[in-house]
Protein backbone atom coordinates (compact mmCIF):
# COMPACT_ATOMS: atom_id res chain seq x y z
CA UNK A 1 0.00 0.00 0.00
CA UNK A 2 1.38 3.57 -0.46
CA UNK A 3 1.37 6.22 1.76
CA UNK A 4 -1.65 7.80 -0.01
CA UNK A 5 -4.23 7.48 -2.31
CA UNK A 6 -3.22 9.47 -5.71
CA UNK A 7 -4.46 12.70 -6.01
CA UNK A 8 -7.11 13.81 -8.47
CA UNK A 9 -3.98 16.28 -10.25
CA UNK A 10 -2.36 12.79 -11.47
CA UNK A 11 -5.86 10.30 -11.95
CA UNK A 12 -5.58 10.77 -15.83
CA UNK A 13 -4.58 7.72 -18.12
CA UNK A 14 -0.40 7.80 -18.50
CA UNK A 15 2.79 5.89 -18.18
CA UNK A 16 3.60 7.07 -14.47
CA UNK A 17 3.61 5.06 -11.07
CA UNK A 18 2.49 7.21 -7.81
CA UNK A 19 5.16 7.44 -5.40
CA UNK A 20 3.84 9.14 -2.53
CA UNK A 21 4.46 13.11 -1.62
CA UNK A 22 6.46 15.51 0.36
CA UNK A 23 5.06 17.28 2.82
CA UNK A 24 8.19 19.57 3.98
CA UNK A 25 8.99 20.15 0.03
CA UNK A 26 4.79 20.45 -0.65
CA UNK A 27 5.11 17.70 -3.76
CA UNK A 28 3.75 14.82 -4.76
CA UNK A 29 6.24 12.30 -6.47
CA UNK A 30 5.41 9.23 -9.39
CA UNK A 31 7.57 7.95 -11.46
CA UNK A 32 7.56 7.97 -15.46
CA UNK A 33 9.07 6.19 -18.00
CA UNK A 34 10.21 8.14 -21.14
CA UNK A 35 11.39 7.08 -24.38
CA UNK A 36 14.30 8.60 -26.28
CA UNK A 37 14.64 10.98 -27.17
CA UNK A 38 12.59 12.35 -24.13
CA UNK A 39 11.88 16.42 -25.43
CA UNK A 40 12.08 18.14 -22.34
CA UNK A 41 14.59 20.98 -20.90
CA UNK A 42 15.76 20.93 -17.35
CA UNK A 43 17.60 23.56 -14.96
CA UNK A 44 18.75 23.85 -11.83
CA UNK A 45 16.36 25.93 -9.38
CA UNK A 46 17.05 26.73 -5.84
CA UNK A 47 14.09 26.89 -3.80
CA UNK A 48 12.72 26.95 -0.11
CA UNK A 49 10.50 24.41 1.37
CA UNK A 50 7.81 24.93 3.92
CA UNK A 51 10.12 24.45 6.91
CA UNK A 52 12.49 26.88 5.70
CA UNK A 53 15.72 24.65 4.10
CA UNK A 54 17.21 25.66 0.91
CA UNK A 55 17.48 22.84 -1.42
CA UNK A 56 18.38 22.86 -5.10
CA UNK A 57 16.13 20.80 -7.67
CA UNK A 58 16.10 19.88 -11.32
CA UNK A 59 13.04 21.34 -12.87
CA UNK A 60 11.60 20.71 -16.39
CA UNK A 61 11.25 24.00 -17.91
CA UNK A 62 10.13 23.12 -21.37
CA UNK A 63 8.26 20.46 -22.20
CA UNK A 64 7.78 19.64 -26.15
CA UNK A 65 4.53 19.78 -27.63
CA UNK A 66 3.95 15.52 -28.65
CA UNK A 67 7.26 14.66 -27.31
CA UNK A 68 7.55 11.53 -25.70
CA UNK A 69 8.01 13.14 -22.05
CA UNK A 70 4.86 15.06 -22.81
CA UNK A 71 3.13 11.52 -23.73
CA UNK A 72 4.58 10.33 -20.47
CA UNK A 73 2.69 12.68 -18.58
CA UNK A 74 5.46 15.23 -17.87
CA UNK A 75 4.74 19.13 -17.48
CA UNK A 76 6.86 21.90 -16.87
CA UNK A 77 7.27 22.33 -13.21
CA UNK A 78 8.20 18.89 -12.32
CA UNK A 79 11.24 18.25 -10.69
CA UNK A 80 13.66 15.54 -11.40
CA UNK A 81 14.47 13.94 -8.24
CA UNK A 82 15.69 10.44 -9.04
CA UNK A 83 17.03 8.17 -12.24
CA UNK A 84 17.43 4.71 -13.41
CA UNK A 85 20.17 3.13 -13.48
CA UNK A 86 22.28 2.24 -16.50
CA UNK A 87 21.88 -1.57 -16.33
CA UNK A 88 18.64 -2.86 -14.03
CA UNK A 89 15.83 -1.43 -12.60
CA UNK A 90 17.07 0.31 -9.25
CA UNK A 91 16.37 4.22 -8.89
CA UNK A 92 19.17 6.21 -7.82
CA UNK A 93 18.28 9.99 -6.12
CA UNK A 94 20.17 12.68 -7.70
CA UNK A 95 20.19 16.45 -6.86
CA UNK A 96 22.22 18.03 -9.41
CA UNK A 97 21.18 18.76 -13.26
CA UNK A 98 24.88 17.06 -13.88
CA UNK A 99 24.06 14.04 -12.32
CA UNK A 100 20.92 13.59 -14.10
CA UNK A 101 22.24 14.80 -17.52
CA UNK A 102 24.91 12.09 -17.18
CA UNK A 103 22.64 9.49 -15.53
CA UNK A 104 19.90 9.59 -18.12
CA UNK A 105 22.86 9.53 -21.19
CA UNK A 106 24.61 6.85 -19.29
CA UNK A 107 21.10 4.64 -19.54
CA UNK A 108 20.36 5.83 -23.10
CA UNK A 109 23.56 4.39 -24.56
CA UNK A 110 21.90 0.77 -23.26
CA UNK A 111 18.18 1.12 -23.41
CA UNK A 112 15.34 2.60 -25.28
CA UNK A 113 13.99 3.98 -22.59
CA UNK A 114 14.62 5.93 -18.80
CA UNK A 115 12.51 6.27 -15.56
CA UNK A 116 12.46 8.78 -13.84
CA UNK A 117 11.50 9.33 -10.10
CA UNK A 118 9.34 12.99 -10.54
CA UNK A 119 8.30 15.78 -7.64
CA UNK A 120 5.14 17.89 -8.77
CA UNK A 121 4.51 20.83 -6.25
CA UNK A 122 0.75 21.25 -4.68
CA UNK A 123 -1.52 23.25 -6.90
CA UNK A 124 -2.10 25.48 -3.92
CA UNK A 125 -1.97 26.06 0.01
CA UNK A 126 -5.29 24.27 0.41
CA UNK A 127 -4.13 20.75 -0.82
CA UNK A 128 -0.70 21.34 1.54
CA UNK A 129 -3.35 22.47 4.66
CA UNK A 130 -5.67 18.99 4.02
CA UNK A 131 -2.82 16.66 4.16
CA UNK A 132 -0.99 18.24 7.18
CA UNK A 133 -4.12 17.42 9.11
CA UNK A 134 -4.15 13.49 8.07
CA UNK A 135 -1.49 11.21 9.84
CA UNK A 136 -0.83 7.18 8.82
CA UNK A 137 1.15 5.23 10.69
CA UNK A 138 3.68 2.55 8.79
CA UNK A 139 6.52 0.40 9.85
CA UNK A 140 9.92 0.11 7.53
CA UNK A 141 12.71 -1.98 7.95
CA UNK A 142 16.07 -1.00 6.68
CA UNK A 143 19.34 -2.30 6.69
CA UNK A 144 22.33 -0.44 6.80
CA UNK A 145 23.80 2.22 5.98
CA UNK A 146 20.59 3.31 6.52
CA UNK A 147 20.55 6.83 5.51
CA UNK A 148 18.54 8.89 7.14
CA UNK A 149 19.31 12.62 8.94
CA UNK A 150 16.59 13.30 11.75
CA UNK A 151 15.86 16.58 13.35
CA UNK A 152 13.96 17.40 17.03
CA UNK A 153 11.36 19.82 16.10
CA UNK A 154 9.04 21.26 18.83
CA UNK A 155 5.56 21.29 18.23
CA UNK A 156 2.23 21.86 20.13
CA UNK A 157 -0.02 18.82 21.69
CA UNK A 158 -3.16 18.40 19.64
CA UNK A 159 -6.15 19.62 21.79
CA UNK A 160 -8.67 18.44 19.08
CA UNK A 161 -7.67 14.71 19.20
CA UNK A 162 -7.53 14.71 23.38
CA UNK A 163 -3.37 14.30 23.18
CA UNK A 164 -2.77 17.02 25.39
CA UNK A 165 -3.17 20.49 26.69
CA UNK A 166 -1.95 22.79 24.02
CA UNK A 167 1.92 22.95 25.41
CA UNK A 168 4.94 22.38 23.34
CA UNK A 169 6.61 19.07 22.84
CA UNK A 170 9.54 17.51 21.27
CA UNK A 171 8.95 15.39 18.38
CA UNK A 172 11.83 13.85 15.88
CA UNK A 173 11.27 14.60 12.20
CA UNK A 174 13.29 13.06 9.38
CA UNK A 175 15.44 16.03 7.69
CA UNK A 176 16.80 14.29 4.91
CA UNK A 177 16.99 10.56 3.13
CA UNK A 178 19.80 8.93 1.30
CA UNK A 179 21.31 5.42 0.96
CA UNK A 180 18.92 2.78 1.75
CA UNK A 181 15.84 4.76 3.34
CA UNK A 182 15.97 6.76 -0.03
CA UNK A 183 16.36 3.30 -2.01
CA UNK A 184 13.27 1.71 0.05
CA UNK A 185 11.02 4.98 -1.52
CA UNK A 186 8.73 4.74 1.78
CA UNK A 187 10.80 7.38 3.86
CA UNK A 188 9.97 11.12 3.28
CA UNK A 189 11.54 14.18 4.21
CA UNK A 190 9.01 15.62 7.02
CA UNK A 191 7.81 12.15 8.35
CA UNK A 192 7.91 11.94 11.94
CA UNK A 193 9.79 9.36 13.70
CA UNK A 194 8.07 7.27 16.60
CA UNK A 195 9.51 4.24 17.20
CA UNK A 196 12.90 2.96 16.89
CA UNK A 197 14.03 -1.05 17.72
């Protein structure tokens, strides 16, 4: 099961696989795949997410009318947050437009074909608002190196769902995901950590 159901935005017929989404960077991520030659132009954007970090993302910035990224369901605005690798199946994160500019030709040389692990931000601050309220609890196991950067965040006791009287507490937050909690695709920046064995 993932970590949602798929949003309205992305229920139309196309060759993408929902991911989940990203509440801290206000996304929602699925996964394409895109024949060559794909027709789209990416850059490298800096931007802030909602709890203030800087991060740098790919974004596609032209989109070609008919190409095949278009067919794949593509549209200027996404962000390029992950690529296939050259031989097998296995998504590897990347944050630079280098990285993806040499992953993608890398797989091209071997295959017809690339996915690619997409971010589409929220249409708007209502969508971000109705999915802060919702909260699912899931168990992952990983093995190491696991990957993960965590972060104690202080935030106030819910009075609306009787957990407490409105006073701040200390929660743990993960702040960023590589290695294998980035591999596993269940672990999202802004997902709150409350158990560890």
């Amino acid at each position: 099961s993932g970590r949602s159901r798929m949003p309205s935005l992305l229920s139309v017929s196309m060759k993408f696989s929902w991911v989940g989404e990203n509440l801290d960077r206000q996304t929602y991520a699925y996964e394409v795949l895109i024949a060559k030659p794909l027709g789209m132009k990416l850059v490298q954007e800096a931007v802030t997410s909602s709890s203030g970090a800087k991060l740098n993302v790919v974004v596609a910035t032209a989109v070609e009318p008919g190409s095949n990224a278009e067919k794949a369901g593509v549209k200027i605005g996404d962000r390029v947050v992950a690529t296939q690798a050259t031989l097998g199946d296995n998504m590897w994160p990347q944050s630079t437009l280098d990285g993806i500019v040499t992953a993608v030709t890398s797989r091209l040389k071997y295959h017809d074909d690339v996915k690619l692990r997409l971010e589409r931000p929220f249409d708007n601050a209502s969508e971000l608002s109705a999915r802060t309220s919702t909260c699912e609890s899931f168990v992952v196991e990983l093995s190491k190196p696991v990957g993960i950067e965590l972060e104690e965040r202080e935030i106030a006791k819910n009075l609306a769902m009787g957990g407490g009287d409105g006073q701040p507490e200390m929660a743990v937050y993960v702040k960023a995901v590589g290695g294998n909690a980035a591999l596993s695709g269940r672990i999202l920046v802004g997902d709150r950590v409350t158990a560890v064995s």
